[in-house]
N, C-alpha and C. Protein backbone atom coordinates (compact mmCIF):
# COMPACT_ATOMS: atom_id res chain seq x y z
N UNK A 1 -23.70 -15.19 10.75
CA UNK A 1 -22.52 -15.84 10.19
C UNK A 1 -21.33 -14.89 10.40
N UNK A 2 -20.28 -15.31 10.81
CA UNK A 2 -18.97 -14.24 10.97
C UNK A 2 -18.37 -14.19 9.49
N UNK A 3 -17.92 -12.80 9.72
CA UNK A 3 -17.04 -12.55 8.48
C UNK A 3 -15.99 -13.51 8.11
N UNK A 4 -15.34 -14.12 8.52
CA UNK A 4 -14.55 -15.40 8.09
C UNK A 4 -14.90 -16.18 7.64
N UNK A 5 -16.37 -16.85 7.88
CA UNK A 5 -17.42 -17.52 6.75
C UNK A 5 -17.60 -17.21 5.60
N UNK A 6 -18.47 -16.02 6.38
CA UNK A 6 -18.38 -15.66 4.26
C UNK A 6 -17.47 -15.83 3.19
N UNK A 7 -15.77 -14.81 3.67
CA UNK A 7 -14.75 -15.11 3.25
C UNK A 7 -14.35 -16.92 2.34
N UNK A 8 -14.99 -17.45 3.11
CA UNK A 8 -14.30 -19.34 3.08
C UNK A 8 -15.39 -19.55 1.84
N UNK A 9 -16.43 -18.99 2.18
CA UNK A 9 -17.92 -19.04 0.90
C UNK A 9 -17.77 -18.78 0.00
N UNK A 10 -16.53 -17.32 -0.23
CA UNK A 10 -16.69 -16.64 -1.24
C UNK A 10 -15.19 -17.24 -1.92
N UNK A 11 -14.67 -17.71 -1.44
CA UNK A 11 -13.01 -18.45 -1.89
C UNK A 11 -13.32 -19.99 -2.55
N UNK A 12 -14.98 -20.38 -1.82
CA UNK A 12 -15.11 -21.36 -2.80
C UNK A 12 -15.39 -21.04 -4.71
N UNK A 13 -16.23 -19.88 -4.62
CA UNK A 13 -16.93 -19.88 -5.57
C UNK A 13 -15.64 -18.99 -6.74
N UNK A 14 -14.79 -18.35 -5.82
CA UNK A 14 -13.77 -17.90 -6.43
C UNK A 14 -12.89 -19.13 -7.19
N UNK A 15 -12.64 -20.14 -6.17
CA UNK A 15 -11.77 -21.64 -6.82
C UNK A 15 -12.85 -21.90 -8.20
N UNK A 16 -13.68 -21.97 -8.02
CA UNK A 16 -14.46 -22.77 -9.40
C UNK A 16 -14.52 -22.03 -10.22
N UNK A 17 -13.71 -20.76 -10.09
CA UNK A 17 -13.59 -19.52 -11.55
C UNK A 17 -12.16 -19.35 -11.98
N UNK A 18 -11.31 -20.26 -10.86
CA UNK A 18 -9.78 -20.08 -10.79
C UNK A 18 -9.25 -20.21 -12.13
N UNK A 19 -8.48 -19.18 -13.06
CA UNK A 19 -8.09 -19.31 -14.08
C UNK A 19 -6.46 -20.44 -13.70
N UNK A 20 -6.35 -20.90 -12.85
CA UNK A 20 -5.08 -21.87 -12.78
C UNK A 20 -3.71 -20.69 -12.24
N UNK A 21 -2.51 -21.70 -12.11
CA UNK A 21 -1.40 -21.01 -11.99
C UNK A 21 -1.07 -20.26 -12.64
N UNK A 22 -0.54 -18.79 -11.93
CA UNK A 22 0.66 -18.17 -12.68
C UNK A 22 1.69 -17.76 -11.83
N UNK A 23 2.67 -17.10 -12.61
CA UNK A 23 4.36 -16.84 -12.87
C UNK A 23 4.22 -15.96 -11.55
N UNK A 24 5.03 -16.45 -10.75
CA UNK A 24 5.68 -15.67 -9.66
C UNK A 24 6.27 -14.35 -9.63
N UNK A 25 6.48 -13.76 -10.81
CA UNK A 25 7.15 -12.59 -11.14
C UNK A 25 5.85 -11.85 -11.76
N UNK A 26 5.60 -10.45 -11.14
CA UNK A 26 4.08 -10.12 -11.95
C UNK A 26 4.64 -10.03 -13.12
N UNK A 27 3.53 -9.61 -14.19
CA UNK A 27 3.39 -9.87 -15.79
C UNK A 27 3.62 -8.61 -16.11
N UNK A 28 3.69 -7.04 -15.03
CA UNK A 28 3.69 -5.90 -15.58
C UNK A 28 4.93 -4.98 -14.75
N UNK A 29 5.38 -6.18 -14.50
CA UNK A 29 6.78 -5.54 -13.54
C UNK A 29 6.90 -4.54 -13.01
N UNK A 30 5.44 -4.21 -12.15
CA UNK A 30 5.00 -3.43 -11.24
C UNK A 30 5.11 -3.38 -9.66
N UNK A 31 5.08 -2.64 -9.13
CA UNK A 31 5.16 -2.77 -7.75
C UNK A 31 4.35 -1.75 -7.04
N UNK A 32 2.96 -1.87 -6.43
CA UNK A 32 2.44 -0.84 -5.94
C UNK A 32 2.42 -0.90 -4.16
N UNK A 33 2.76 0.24 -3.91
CA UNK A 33 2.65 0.64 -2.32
C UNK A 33 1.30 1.67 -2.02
N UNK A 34 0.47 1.05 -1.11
CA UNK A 34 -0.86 1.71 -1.19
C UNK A 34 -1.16 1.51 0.29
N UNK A 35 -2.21 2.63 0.49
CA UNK A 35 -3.04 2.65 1.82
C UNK A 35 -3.83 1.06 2.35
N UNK A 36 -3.90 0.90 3.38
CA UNK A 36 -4.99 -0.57 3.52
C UNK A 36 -6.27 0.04 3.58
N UNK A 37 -6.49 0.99 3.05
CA UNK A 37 -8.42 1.57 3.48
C UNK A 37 -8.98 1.17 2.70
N UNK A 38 -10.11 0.53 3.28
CA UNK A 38 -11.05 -0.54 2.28
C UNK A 38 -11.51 0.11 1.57
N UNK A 39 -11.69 1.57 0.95
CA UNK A 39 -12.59 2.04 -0.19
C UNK A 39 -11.64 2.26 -1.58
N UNK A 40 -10.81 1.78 -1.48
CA UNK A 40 -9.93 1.71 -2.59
C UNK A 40 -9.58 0.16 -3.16
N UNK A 41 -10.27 -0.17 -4.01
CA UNK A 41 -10.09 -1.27 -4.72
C UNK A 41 -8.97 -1.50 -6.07
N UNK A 42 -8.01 -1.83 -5.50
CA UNK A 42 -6.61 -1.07 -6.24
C UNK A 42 -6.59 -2.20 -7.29
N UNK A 43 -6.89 -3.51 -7.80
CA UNK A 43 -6.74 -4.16 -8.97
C UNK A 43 -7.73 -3.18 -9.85
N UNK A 44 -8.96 -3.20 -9.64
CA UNK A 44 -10.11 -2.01 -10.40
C UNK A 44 -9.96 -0.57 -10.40
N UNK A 45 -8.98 0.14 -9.63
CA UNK A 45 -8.60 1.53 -9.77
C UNK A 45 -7.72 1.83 -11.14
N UNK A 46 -6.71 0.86 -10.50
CA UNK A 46 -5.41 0.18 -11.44
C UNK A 46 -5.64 -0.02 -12.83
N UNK A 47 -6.58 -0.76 -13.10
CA UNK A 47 -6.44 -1.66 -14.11
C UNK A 47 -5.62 -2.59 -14.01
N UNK A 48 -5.31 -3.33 -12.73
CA UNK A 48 -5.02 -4.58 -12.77
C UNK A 48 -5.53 -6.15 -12.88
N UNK A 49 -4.82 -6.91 -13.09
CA UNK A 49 -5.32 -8.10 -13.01
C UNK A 49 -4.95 -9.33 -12.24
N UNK A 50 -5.17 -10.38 -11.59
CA UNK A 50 -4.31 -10.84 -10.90
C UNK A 50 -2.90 -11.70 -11.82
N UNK A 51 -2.12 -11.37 -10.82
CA UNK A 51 -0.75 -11.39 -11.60
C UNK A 51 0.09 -10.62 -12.40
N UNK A 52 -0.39 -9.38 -12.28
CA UNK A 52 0.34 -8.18 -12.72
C UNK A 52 1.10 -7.65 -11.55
N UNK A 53 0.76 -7.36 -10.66
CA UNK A 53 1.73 -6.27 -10.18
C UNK A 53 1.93 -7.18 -8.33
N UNK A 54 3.04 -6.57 -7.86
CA UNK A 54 3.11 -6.64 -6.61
C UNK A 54 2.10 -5.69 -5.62
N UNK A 55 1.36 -6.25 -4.35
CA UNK A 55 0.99 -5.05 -4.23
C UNK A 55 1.26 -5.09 -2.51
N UNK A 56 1.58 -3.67 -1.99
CA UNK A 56 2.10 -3.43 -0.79
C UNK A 56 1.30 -2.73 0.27
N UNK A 57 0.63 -3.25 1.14
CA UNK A 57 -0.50 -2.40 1.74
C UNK A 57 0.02 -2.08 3.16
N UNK A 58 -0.19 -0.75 3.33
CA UNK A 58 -0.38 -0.28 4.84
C UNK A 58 -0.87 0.67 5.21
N UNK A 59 -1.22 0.71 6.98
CA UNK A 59 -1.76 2.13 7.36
C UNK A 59 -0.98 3.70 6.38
N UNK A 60 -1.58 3.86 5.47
CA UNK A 60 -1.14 5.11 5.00
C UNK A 60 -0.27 5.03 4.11
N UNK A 61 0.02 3.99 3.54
CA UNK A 61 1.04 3.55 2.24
C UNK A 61 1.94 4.00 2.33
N UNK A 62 2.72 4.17 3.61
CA UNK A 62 3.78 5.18 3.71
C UNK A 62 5.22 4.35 3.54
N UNK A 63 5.95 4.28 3.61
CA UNK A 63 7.16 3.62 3.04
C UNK A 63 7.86 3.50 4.30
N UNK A 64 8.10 2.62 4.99
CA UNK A 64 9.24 2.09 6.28
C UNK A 64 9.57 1.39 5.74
N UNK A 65 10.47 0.56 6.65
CA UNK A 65 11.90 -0.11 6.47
C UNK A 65 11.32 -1.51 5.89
N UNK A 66 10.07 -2.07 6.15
CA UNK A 66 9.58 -3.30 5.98
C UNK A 66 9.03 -2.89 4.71
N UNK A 67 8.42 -1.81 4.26
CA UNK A 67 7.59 -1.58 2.55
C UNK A 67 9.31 -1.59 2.11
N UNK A 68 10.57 -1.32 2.03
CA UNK A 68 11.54 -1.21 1.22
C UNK A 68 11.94 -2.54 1.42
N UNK A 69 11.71 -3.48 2.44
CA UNK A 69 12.60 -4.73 2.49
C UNK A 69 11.91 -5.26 1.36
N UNK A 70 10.47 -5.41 1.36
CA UNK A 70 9.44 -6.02 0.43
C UNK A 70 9.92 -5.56 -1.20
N UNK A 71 9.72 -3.91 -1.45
CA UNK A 71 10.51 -3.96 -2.22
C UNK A 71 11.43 -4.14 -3.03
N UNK A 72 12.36 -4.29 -2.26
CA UNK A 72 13.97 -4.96 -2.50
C UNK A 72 13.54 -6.61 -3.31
N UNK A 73 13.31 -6.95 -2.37
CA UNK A 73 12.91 -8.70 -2.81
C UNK A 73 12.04 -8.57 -4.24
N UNK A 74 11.05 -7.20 -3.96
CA UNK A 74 10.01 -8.04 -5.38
C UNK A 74 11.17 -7.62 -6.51
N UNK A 75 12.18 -6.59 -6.39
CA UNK A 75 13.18 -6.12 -7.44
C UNK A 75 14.27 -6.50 -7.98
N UNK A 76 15.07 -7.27 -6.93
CA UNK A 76 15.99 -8.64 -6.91
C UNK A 76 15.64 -9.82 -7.49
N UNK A 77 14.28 -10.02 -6.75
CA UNK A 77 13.88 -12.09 -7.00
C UNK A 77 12.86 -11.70 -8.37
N UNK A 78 12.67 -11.00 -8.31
CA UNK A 78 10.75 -10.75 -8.72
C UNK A 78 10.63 -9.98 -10.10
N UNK A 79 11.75 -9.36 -10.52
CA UNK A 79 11.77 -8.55 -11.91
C UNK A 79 11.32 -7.38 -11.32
N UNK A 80 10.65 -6.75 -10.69
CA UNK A 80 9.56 -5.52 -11.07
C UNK A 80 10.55 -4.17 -11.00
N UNK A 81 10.41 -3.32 -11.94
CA UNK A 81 11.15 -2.15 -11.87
C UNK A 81 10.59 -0.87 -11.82
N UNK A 82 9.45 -1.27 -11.65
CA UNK A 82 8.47 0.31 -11.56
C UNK A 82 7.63 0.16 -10.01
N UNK A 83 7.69 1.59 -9.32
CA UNK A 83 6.96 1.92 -8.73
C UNK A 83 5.70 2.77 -8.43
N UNK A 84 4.69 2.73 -8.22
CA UNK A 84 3.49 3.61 -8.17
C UNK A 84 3.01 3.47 -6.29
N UNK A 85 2.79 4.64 -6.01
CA UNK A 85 2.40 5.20 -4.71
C UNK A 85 0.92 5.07 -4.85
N UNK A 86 0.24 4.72 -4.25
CA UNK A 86 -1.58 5.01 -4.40
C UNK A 86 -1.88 5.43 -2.53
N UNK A 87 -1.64 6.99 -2.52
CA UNK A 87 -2.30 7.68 -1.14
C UNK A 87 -3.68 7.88 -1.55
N UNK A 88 -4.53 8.25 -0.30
CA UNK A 88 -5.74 8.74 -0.82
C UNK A 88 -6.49 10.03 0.29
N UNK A 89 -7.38 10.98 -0.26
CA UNK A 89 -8.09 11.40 0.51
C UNK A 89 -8.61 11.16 1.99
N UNK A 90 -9.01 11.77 2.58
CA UNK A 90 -9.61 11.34 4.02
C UNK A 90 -8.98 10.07 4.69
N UNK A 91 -7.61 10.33 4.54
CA UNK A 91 -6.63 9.16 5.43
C UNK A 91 -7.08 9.05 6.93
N UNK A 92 -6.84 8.30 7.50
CA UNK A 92 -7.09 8.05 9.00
C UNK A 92 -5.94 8.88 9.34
N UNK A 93 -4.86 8.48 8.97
CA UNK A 93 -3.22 9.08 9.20
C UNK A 93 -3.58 10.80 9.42
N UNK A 94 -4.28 11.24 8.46
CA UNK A 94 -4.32 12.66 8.50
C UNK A 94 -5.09 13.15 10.12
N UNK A 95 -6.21 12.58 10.75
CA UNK A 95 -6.87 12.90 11.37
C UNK A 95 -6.16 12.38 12.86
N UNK A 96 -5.25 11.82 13.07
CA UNK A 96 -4.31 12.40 14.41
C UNK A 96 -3.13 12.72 14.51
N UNK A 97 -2.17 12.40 15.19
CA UNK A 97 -0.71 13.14 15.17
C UNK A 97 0.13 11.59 16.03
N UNK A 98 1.20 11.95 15.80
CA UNK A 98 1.76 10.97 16.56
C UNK A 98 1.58 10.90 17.81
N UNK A 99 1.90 11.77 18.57
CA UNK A 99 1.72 12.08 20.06
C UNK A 99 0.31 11.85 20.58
N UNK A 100 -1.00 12.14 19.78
CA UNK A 100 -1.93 11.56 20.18
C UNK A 100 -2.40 10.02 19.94
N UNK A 101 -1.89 9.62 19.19
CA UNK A 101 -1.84 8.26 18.72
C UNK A 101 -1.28 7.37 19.55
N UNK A 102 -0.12 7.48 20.02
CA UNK A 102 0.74 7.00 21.20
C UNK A 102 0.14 7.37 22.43
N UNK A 103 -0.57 8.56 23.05
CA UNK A 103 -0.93 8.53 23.87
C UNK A 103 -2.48 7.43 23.85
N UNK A 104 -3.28 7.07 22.99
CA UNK A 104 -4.47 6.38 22.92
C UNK A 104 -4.01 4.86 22.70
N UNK A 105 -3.15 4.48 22.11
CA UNK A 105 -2.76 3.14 22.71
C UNK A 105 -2.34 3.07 24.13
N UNK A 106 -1.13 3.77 24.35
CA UNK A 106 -0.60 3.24 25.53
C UNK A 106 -1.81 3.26 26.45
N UNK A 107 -3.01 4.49 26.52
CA UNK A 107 -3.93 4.43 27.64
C UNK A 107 -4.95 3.18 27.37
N UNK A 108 -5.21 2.69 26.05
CA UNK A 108 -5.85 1.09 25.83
C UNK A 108 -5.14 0.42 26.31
N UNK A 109 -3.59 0.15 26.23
CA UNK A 109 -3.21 -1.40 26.35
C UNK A 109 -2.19 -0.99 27.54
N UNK A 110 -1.46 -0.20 27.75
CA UNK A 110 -0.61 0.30 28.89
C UNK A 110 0.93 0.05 28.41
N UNK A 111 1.19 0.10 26.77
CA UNK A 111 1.98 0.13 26.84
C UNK A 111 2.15 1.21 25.02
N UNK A 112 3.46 1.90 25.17
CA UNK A 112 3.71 3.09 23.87
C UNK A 112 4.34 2.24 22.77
N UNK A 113 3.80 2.38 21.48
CA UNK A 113 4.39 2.21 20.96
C UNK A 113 5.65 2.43 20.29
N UNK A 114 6.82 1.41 20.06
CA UNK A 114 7.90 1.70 19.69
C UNK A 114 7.94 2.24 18.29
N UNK A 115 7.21 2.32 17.39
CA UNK A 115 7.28 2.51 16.52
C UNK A 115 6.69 3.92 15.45
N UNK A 116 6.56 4.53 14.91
CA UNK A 116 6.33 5.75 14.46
C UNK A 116 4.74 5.26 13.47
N UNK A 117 4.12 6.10 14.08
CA UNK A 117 2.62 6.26 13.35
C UNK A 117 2.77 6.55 11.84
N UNK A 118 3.49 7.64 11.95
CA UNK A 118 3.91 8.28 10.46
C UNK A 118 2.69 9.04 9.95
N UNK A 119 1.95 9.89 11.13
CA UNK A 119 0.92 10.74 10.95
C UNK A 119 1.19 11.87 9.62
N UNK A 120 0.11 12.42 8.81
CA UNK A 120 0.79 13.32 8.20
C UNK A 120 -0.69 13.98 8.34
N UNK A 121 -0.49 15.97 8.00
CA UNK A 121 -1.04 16.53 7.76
C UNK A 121 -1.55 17.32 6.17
N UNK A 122 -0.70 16.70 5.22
CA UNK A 122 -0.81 17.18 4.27
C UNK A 122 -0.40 15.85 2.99
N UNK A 123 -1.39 14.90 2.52
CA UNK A 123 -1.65 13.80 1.69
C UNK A 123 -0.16 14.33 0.44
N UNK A 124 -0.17 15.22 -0.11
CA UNK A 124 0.61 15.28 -1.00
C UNK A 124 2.21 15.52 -1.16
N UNK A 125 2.20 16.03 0.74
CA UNK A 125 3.54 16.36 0.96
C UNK A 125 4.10 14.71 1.36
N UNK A 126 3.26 13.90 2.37
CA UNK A 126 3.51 12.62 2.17
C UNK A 126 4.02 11.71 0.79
N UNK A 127 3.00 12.33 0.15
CA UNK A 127 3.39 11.02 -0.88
C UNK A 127 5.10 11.94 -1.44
N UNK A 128 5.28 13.01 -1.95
CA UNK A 128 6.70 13.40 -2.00
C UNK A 128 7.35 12.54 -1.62
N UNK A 129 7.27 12.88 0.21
CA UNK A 129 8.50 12.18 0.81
C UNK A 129 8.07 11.11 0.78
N UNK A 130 7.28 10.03 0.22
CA UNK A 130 7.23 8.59 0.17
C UNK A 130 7.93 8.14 -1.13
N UNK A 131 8.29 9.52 -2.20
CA UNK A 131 9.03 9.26 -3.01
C UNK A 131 10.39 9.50 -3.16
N UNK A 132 10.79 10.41 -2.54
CA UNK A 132 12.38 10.83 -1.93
C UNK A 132 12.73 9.44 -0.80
N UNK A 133 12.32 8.78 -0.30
CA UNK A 133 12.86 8.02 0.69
C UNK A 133 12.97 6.65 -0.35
N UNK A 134 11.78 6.18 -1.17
CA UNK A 134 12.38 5.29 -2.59
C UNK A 134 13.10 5.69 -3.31
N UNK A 135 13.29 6.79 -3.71
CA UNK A 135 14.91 7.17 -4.92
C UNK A 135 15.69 7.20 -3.84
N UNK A 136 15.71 7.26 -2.86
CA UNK A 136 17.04 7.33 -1.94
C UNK A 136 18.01 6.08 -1.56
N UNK A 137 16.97 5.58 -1.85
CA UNK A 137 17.24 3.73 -0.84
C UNK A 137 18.19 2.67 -1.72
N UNK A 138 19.47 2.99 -1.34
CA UNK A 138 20.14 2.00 -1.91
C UNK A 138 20.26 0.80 -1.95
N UNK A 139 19.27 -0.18 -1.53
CA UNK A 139 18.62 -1.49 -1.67
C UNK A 139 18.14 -1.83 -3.03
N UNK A 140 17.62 -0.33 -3.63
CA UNK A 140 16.60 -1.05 -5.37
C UNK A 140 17.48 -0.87 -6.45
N UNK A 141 17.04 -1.51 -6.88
CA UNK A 141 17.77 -1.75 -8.52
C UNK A 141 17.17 -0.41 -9.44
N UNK A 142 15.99 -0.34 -9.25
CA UNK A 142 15.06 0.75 -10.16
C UNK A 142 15.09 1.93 -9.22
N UNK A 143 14.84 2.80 -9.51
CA UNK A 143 14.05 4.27 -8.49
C UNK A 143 13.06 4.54 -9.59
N UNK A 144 12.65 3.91 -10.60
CA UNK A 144 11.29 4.37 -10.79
C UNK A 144 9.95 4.63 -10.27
N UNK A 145 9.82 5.77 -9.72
CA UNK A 145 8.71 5.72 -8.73
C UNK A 145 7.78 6.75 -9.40
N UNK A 146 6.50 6.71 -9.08
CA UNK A 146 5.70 7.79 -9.45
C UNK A 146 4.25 7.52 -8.23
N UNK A 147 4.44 8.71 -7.85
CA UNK A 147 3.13 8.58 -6.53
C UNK A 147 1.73 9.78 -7.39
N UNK A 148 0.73 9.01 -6.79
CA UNK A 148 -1.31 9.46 -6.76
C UNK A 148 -1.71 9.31 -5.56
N UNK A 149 -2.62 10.65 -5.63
CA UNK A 149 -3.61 10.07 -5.03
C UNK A 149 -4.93 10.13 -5.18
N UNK A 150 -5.49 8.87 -4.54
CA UNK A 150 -6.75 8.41 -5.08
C UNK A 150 -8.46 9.24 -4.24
N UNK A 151 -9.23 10.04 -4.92
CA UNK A 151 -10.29 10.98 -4.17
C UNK A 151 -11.05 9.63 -4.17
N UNK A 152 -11.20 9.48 -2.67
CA UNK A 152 -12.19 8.32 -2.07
C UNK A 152 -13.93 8.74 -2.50
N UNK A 153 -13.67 10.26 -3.18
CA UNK A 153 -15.34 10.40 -3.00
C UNK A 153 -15.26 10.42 -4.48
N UNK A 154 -14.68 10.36 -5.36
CA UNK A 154 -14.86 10.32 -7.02
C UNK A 154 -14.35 9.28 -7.48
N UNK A 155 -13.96 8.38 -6.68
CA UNK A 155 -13.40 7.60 -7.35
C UNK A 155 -11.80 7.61 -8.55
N UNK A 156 -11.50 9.24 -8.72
CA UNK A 156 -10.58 9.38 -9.58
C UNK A 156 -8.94 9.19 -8.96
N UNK A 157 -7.91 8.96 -9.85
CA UNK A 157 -6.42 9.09 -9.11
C UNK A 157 -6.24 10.42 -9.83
N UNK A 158 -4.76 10.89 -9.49
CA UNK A 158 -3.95 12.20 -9.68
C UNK A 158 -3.05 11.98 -9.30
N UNK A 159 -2.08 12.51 -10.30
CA UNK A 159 -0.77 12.21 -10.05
C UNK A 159 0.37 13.05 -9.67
N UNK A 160 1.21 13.04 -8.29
CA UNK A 160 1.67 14.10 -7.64
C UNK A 160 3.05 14.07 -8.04
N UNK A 161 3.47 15.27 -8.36
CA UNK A 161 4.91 15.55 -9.45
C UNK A 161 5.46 16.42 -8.26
């Protein structure tokens, strides 16, 4: 069975538990920007629930121009005035560099990417500057930000000041 099956299997059994509609604006006027690596289950890390918080996923939770557009909107349309960073341990991001990254696409597909990997070597100096580039950004209403990160092998967060 392909993984998209299951998915459709498991969205049924999810509908017949569906607690119904809610409010377009989360309930905890949250906004989280986080890694997409599947070992982080960020409603259960969190303590979230559905309909609490916004949540923002990418290679490396790193903050570009598209995590602040998203931003902007959930802070404008959406209420949310708090931010939380969730980096984590053993990033993919950490284990190449830009220049090698760009060189391993372009030699797969034959062409470089225009765009910045946003490799980092050091998880905590990242999340910093993932927080200096949100207090900076004159798009948000809030600069409440506070960045963690999450140890993929304990399961615990920490919070980087």
């Amino acid at each position: 069975m392909a993984e998209i099956d299951r998915m459709l299997l498991a969205n049924e059994e999810w509908a017949s538990r569906f607690p119904g509609a809610l409010a377009a604006r989360p309930a905890r006027a949250v906004a989280v920007v986080a890694c997409m690596d599947s070992r982080m289950p960020l409603f259960g890390l969190l303590g979230l629930a559905v309909g609490d918080a916004h949540v923002i996923r990418n290679a490396g939770g790193v903050v570009t121009d598209d995590t602040i557009r998203s931003l902007t909107i959930s802070q404008h349309l959406l209420g949310t005035r708090e931010i939380v960073l969730v980096h984590h341990t053993e990033c993919g991001l950490e284990a190449t560099t830009e220049q090698a990254f760009a060189d391993q696409v372009e030699q797969a597909t034959g062409h470089r990417p225009p765009w910045p990997v946003r490799a980092f070597s050091d998880v905590d100096a990242d999340v910093r500057e993932s927080m200096r580039l949100l207090r900076e950004s004159p798009y948000l209403l809030s600069h409440e930000v506070r960045g963690t990160v999450y140890d993929v092998a304990t399961g615990r967060l920490r919070e980087v000041v």
